[in-house]
C-alpha atoms as a PDB file:
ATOM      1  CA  UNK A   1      -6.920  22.507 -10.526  1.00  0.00           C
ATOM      2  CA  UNK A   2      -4.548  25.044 -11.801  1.00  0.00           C
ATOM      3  CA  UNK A   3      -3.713  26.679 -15.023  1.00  0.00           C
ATOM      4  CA  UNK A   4       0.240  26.292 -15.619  1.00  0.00           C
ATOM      5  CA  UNK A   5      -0.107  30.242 -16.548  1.00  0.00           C
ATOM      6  CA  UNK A   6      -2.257  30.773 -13.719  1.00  0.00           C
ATOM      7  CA  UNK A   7       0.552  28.773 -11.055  1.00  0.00           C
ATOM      8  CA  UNK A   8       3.271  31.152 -12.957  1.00  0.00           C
ATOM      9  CA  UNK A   9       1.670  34.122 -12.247  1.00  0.00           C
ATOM     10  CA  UNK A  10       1.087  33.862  -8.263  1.00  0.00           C
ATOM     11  CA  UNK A  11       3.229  30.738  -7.103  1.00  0.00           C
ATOM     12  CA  UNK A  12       2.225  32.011  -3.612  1.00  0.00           C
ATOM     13  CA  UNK A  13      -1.651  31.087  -3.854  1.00  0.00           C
ATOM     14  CA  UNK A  14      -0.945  27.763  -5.192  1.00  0.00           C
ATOM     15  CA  UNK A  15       1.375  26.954  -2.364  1.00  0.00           C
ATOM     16  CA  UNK A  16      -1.049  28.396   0.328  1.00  0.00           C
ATOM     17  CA  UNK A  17      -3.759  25.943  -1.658  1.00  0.00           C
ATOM     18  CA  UNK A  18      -1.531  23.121  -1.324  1.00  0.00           C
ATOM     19  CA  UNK A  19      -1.105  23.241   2.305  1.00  0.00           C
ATOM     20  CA  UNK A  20      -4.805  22.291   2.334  1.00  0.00           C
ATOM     21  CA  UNK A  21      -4.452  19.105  -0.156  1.00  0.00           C
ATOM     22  CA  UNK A  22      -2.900  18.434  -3.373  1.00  0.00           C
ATOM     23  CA  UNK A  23      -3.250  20.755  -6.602  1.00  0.00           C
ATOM     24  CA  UNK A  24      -2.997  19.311  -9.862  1.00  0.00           C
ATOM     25  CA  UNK A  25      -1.431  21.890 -12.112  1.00  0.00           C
ATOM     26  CA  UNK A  26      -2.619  21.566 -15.775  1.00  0.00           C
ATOM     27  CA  UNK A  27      -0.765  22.460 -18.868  1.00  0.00           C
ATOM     28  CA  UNK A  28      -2.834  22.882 -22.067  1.00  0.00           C
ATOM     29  CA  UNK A  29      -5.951  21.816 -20.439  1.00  0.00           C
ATOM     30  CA  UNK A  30      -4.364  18.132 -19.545  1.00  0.00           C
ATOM     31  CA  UNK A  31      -2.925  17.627 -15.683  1.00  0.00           C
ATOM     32  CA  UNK A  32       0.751  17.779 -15.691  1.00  0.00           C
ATOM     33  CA  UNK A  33       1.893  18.240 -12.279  1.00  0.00           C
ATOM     34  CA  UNK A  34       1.143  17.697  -8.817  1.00  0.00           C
ATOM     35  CA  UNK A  35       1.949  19.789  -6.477  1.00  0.00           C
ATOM     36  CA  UNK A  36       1.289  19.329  -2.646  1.00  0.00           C
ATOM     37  CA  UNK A  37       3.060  19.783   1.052  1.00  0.00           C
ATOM     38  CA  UNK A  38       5.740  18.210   2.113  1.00  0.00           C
ATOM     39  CA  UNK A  39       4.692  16.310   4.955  1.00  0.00           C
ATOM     40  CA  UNK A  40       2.179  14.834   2.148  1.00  0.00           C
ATOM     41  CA  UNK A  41       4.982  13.755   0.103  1.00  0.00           C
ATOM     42  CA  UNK A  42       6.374  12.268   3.422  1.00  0.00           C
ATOM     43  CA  UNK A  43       3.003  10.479   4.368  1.00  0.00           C
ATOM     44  CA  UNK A  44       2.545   8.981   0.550  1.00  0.00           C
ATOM     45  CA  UNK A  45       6.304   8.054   0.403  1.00  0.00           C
ATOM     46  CA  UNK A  46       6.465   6.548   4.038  1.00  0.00           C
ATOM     47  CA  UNK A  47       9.767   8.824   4.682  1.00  0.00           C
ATOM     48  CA  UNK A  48       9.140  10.471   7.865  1.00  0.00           C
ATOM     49  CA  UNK A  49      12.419  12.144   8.421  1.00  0.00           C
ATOM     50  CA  UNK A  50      14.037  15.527   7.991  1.00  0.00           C
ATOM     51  CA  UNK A  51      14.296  17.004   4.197  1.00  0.00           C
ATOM     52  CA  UNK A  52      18.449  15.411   4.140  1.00  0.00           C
ATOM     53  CA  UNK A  53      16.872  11.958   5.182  1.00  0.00           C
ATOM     54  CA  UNK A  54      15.033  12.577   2.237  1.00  0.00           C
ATOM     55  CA  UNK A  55      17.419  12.464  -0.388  1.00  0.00           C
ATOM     56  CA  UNK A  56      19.806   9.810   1.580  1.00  0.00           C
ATOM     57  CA  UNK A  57      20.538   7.254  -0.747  1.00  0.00           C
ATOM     58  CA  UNK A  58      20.770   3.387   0.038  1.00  0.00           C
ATOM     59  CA  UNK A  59      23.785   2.614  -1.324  1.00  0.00           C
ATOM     60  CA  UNK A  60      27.114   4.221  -2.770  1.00  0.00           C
ATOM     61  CA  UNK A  61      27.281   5.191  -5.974  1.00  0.00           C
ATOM     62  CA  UNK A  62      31.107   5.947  -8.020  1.00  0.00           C
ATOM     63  CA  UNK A  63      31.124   8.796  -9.698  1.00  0.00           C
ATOM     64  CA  UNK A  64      34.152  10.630 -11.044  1.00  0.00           C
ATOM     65  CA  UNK A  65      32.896  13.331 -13.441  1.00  0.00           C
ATOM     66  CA  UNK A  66      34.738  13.264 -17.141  1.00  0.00           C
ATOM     67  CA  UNK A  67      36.624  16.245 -18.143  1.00  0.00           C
ATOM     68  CA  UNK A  68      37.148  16.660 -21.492  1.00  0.00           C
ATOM     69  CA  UNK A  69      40.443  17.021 -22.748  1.00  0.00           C
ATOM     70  CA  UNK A  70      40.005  20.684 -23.872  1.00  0.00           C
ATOM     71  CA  UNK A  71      39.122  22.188 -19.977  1.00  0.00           C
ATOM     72  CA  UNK A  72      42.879  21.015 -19.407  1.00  0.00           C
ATOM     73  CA  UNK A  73      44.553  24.144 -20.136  1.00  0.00           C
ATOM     74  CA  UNK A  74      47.979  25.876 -18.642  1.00  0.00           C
ATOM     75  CA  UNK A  75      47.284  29.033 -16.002  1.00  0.00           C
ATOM     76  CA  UNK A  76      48.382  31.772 -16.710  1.00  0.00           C
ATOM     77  CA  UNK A  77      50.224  33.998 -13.989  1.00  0.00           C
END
């Protein structure tokens, strides 16, 4: 386990720690975060692909972002 101040103040450690097995990363005393290699994410999530297969979703998804009606302005030349 890891202090949240302590992970701040050498992120490098922690990440050489976690290529050994998973580090819980406290915050005020009570675990907050989990941090741990990525081909242990892949083995506990079953996706055994490259990083992009990782965030492939299954289907489509519409989405046309709102603008609102006061970024509509005239250029200027």
């Amino acid at each position: 386990m890891v202090s949240s101040r302590e992970f701040n103040r050498d992120v490098s450690a922690v990440k050489r720690a976690a290529a050994s097995g998973p580090v819980i990363i406290t915050d005020h005393g009570r675990p907050s975060h989990v941090l741990l290699s990525f081909a242990d994410y892949q083995r506990l999530t079953g996706t055994a692909g490259s990083l992009g297969d990782a965030f492939v979703l299954e289907e489509e998804i519409d989405f046309e972002p709102l603008r609102p009606r006061d970024s509509l302005r005239e250029v200027d030349l």
